[in-house]
Protein backbone atom coordinates (compact mmCIF):
# COMPACT_ATOMS: atom_id res chain seq x y z
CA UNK A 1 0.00 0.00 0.00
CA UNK A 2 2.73 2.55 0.66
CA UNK A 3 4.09 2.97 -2.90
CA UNK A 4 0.57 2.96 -4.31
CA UNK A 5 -0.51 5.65 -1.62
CA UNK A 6 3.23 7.52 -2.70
CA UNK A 7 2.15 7.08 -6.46
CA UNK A 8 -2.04 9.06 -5.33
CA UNK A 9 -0.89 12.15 -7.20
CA UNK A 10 -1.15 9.79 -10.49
CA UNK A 11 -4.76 10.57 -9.98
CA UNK A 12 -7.64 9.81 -12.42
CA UNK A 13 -6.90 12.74 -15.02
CA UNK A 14 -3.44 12.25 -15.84
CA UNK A 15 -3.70 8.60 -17.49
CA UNK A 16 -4.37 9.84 -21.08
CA UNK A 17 -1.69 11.85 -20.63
CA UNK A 18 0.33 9.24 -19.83
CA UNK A 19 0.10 7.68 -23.12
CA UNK A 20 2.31 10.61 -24.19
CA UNK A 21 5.39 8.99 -22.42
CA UNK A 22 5.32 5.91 -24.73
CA UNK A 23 5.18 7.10 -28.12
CA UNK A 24 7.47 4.70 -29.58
CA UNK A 25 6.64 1.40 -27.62
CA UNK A 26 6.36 -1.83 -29.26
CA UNK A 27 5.92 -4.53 -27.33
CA UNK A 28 7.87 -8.12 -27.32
CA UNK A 29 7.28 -11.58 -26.96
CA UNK A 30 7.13 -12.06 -23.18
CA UNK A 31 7.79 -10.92 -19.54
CA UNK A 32 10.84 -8.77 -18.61
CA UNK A 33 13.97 -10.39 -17.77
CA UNK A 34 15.69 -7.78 -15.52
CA UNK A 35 17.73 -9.61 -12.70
CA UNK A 36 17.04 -13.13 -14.33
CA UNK A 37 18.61 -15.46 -16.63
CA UNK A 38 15.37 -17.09 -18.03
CA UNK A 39 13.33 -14.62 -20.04
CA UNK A 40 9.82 -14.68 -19.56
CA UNK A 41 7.06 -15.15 -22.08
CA UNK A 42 3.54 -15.05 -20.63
CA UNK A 43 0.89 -14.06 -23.32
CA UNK A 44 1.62 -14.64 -26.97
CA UNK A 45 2.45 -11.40 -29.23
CA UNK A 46 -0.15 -9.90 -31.31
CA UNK A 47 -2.66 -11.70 -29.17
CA UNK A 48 -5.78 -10.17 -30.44
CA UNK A 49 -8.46 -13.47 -30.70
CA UNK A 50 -11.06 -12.49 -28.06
CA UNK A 51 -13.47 -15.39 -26.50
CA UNK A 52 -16.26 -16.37 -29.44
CA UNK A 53 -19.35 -16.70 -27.58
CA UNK A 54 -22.80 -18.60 -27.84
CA UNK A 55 -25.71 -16.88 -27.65
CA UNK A 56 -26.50 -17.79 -24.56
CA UNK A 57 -23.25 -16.41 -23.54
CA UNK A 58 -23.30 -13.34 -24.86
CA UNK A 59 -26.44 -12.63 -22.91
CA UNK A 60 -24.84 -13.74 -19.47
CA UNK A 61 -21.63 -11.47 -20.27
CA UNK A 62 -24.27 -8.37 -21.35
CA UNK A 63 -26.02 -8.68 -17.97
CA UNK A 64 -22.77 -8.26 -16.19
CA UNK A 65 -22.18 -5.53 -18.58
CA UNK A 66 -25.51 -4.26 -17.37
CA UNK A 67 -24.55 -4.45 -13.84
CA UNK A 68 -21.17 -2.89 -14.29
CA UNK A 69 -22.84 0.09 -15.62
CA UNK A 70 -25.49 0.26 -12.86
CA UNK A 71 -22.48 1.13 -10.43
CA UNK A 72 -22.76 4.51 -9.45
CA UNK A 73 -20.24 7.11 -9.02
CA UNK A 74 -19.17 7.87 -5.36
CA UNK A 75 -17.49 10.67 -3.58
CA UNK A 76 -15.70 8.43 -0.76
CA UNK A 77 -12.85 5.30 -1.12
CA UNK A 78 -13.93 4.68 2.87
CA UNK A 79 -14.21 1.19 2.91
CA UNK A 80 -17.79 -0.14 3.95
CA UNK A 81 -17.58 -3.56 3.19
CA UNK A 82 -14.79 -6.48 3.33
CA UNK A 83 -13.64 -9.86 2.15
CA UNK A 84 -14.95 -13.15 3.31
CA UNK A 85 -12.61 -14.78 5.30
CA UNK A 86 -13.64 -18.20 3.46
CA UNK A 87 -14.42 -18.69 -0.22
CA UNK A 88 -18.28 -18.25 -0.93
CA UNK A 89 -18.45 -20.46 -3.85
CA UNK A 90 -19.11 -23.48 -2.30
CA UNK A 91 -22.32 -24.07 -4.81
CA UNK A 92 -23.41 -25.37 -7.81
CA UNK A 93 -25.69 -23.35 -7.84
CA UNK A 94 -28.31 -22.11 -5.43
CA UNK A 95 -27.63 -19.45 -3.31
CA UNK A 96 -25.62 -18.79 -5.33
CA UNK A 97 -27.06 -18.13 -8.64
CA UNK A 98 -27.76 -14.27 -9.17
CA UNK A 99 -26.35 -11.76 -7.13
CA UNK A 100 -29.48 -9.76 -8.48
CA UNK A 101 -29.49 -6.05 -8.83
CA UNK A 102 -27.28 -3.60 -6.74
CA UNK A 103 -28.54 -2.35 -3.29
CA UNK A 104 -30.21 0.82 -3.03
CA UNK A 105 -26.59 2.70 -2.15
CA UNK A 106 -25.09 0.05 -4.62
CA UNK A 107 -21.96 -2.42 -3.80
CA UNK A 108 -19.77 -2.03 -1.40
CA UNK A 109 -16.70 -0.13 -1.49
CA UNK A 110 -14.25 -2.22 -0.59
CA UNK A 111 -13.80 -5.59 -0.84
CA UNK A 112 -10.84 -8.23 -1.34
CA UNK A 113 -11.43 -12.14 -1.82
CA UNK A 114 -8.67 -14.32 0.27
CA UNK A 115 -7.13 -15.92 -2.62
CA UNK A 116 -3.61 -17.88 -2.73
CA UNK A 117 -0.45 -16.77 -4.72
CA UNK A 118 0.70 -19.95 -6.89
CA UNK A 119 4.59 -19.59 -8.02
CA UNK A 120 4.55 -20.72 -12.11
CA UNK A 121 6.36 -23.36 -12.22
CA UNK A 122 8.28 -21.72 -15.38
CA UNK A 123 9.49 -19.23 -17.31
CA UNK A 124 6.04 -18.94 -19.83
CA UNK A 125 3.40 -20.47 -17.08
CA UNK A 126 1.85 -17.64 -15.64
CA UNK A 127 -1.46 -17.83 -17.22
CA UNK A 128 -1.75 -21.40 -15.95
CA UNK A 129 -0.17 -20.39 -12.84
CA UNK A 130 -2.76 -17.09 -12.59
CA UNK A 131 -6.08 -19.93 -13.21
CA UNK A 132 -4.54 -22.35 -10.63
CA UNK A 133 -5.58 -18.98 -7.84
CA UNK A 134 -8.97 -18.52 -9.47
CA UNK A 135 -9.65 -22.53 -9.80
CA UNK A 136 -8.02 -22.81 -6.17
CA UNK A 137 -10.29 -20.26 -4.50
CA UNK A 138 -13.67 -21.71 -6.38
CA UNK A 139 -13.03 -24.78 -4.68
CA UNK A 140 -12.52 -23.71 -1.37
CA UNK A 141 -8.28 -23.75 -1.24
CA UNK A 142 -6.98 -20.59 0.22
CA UNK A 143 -4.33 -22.20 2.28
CA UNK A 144 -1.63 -24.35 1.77
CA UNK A 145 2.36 -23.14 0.16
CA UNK A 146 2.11 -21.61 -3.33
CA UNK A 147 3.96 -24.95 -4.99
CA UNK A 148 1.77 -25.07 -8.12
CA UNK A 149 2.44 -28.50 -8.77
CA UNK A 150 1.66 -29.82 -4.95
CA UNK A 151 -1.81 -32.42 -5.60
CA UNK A 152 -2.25 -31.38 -1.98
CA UNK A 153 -2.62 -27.88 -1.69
CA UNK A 154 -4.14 -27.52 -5.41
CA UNK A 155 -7.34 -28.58 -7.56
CA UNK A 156 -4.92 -29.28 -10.00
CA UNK A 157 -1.46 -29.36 -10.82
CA UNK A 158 -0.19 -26.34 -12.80
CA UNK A 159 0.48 -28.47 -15.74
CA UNK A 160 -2.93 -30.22 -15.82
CA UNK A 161 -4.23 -26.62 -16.16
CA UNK A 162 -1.61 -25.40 -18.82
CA UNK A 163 -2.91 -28.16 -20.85
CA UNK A 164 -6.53 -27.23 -20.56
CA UNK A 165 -5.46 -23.73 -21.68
CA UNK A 166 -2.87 -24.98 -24.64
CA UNK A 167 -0.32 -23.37 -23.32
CA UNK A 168 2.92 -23.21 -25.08
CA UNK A 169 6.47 -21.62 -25.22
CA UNK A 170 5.38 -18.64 -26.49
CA UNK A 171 2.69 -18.55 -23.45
CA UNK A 172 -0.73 -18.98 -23.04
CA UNK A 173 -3.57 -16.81 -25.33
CA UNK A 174 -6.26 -14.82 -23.39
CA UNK A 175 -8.91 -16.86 -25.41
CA UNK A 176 -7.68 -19.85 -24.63
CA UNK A 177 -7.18 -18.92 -20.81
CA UNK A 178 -10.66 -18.06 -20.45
CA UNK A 179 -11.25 -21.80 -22.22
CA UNK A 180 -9.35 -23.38 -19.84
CA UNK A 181 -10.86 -21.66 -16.41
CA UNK A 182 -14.75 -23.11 -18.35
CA UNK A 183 -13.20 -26.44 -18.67
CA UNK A 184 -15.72 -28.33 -16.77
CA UNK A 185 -13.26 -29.61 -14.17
CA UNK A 186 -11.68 -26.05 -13.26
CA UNK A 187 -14.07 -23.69 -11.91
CA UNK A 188 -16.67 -24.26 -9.22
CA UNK A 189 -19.32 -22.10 -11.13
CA UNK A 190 -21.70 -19.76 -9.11
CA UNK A 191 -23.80 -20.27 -11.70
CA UNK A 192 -25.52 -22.26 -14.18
CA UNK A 193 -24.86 -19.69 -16.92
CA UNK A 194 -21.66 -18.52 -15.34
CA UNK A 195 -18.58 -18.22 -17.80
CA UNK A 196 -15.06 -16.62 -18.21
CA UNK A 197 -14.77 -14.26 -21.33
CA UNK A 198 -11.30 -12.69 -22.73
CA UNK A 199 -12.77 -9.43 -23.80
CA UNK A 200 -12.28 -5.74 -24.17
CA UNK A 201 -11.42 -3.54 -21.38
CA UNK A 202 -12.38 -0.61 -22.13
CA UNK A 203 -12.17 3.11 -20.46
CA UNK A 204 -10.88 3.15 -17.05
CA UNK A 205 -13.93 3.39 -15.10
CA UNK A 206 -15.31 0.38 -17.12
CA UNK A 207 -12.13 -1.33 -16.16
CA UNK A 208 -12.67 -0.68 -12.42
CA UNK A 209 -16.78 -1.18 -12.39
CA UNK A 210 -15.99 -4.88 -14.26
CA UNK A 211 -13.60 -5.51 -11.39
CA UNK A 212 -16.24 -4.62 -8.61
CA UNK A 213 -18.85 -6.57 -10.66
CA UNK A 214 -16.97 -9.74 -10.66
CA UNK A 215 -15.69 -9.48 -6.88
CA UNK A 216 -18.75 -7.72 -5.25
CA UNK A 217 -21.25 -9.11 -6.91
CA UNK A 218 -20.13 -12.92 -8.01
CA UNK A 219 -17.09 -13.68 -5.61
CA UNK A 220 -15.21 -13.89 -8.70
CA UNK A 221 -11.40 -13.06 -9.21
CA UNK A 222 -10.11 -11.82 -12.87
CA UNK A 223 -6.95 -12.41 -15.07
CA UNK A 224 -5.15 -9.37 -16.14
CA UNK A 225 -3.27 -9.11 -19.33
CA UNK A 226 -0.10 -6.40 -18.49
CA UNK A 227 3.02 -5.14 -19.84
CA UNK A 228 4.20 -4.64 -16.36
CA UNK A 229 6.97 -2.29 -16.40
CA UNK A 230 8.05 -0.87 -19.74
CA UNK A 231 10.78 1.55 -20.61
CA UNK A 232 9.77 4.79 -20.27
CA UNK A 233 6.51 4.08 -17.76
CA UNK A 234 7.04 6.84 -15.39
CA UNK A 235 4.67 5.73 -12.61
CA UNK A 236 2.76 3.53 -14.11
CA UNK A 237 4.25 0.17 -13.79
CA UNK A 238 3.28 -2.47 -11.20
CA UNK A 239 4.39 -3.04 -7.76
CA UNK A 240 5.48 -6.75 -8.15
CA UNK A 241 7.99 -5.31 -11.15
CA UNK A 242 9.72 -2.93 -9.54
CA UNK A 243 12.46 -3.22 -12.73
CA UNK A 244 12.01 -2.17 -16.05
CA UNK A 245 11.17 -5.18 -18.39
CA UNK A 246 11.58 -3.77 -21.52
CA UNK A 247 8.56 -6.19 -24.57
CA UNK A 248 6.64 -7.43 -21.12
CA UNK A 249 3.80 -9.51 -21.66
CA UNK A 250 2.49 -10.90 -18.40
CA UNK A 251 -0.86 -12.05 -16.33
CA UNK A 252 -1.73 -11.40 -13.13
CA UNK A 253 -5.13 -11.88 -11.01
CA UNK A 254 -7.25 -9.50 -9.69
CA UNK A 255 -9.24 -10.01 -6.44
CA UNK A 256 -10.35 -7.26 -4.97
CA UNK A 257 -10.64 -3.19 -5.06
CA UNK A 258 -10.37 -0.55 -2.65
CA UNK A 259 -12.69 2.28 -3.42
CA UNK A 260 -15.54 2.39 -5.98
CA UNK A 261 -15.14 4.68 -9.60
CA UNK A 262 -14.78 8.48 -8.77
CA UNK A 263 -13.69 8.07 -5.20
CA UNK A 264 -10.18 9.67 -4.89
CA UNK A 265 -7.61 7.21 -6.03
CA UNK A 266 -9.09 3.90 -6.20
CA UNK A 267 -7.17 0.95 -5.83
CA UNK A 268 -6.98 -2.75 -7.10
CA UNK A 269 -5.29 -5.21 -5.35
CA UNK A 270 -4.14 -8.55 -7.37
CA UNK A 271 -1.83 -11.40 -6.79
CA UNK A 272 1.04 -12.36 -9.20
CA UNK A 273 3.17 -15.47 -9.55
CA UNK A 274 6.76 -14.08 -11.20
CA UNK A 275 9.14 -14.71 -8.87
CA UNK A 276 12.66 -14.95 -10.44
CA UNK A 277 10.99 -14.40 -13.64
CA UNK A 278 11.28 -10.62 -13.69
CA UNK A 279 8.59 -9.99 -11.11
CA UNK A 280 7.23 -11.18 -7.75
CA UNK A 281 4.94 -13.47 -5.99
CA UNK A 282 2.33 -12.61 -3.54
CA UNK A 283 -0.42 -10.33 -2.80
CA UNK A 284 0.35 -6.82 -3.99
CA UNK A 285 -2.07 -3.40 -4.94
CA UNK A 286 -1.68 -0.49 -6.94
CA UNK A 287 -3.63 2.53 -8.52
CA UNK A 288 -6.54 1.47 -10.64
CA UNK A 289 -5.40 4.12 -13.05
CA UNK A 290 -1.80 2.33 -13.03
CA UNK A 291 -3.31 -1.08 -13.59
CA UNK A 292 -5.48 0.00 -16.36
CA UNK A 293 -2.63 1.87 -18.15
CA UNK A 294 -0.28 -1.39 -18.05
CA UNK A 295 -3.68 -3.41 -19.46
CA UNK A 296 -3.73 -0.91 -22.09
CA UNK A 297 -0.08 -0.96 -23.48
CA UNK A 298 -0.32 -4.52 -23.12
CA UNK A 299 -1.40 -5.22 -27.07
CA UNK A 300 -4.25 -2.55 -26.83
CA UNK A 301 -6.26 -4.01 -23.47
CA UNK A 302 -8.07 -6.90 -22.99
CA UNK A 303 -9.40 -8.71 -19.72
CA UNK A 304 -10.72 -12.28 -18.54
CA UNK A 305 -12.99 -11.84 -16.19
């Protein structure tokens, strides 16, 4: 919290200006390799297939669309709510099945899920590594070390999951991420109709309201695509890469937000798995304007959530 608090005067306005201290950018093939003697490749370059959906689908991910917009603006970032201390998604699928519409004074403004950091177990894993957390915390595992291929502190190994998301050396695609979390053996839905969808961002406050619609209202982390710490960032690079890693492509998982959209310096808090790979491993938060600008030079800004 205390570089993200150093980093408030970042503020809300000044991320399209930001974009100004990149004009030459082009990104590479994987995560930065600063202090490391295995380069990184997370997310393939030029990944730009988003999830094809069914019908069906498409009318589940508009109604979380719908309640994403339904969040309104606030003047406060006091928190009013928390996380659970347990996972809540112990249902196929009653209670659990629709969160339903916003309360009168809408969701809460703060709230954090108690998900588990898994290590990837290599160099271009951290997509698998990033599903093992959501997978884990569907089913009820928040404890345990963060070896991803322990059978008794996971759902499933690491590399069980890689393969459901065809993972490869050049990393693992956002499309076929979100494929591997609806494998019916990964995630404990909290719905019938429930799915994960690689899809646009958008504008920073649609970033942050899809964030408080997944964790607020379905107990449900997210996947972040990031360039984590390019040349040239300024302040907007995250906390788990505190060195420049110059082509970054990299995911992370989001769990939780401190303040709602218009409340002075919101943040997002997320979990990442890149130690000795560039990065770090653990729990770690940041602006939401900082986490939406790395989404945003990573290959234009897409999100699985």
């Amino acid at each position: 919290m205390k570089r993200s608090r150093r980093r408030g005067t970042v503020g809300l306005v000044t991320v399209t200006a930001a974009l100004m201290l990149l004009p030459g950018v082009a990104l590479g093939a994987g995560p930065g390799t600063t202090g490391v003697g295995v380069p990184g490749v997370g997310q393939p370059a030029d990944d730009d297939e988003l999830s094809v959906l069914t019908p069906a689908q498409a009318a589940f991910m508009q109604r979380k669309l719908d309640m994403a917009a339904a969040i309104p603006l606030v003047g406060s970032a006091k928190s009013k709510g928390s996380g659970s201390p347990t996972p809540t998604i112990a249902c196929e699928y009653d209670p659990c099945d629709d969160p339903g519409p916003w309360p009168a004074d809408g969701p809460p403004a703060s709230k954090v899920l108690l998900t588990k950091a898994r290590q990837q177990i290599n160099n271009y894993f951290c997509g698998p590594a990033s599903g093992q957390v959501v997978i884990n915390w569907t089913r009820g595992i928040i404890n345990g070390n963060n070896d991803g291929e322990d059978p008794t502190t996971n759902w499933r190994r690491q590399s069980k999951i890689a393969e459901w998301m065809r993972t490869t050396t050049a990393g693992t695609g956002g499309a076929n991420l979100a494929t591997g979390l609806n494998h019916p053996n990964a995630v404990l839905k909290p719905a019938p109709e429930w799915i994960y969808s690689y899809a646009g961002t958008g504008s920073p406050q649609n970033f942050h309201n899809k964030v408080v619609t997944n964790v607020a209202g379905w107990n449900m982390p997210l996947i972040l695509a990031t360039a984590p710490h390019l040349s040239g960032a300024g302040q907007y690079f995250l906390e788990s890469w505190p060195n420049v890693a110059p082509g970054a492509h990299h995911w992370i998982v989001i769990r939780g937000y401190d303040g709602l959209w218009g409340s002075p310096n919101p943040i997002i808090r997320y979990q990442d798995s890149s130690a000795g790979y560039g990065g770090g491993t653990g729990a770690f938060d940041d602006l939401s304007s900082v986490v939406w600008q790395v989404n945003e030079w990573n290959q234009g800004g897409n999100i699985v959530w």
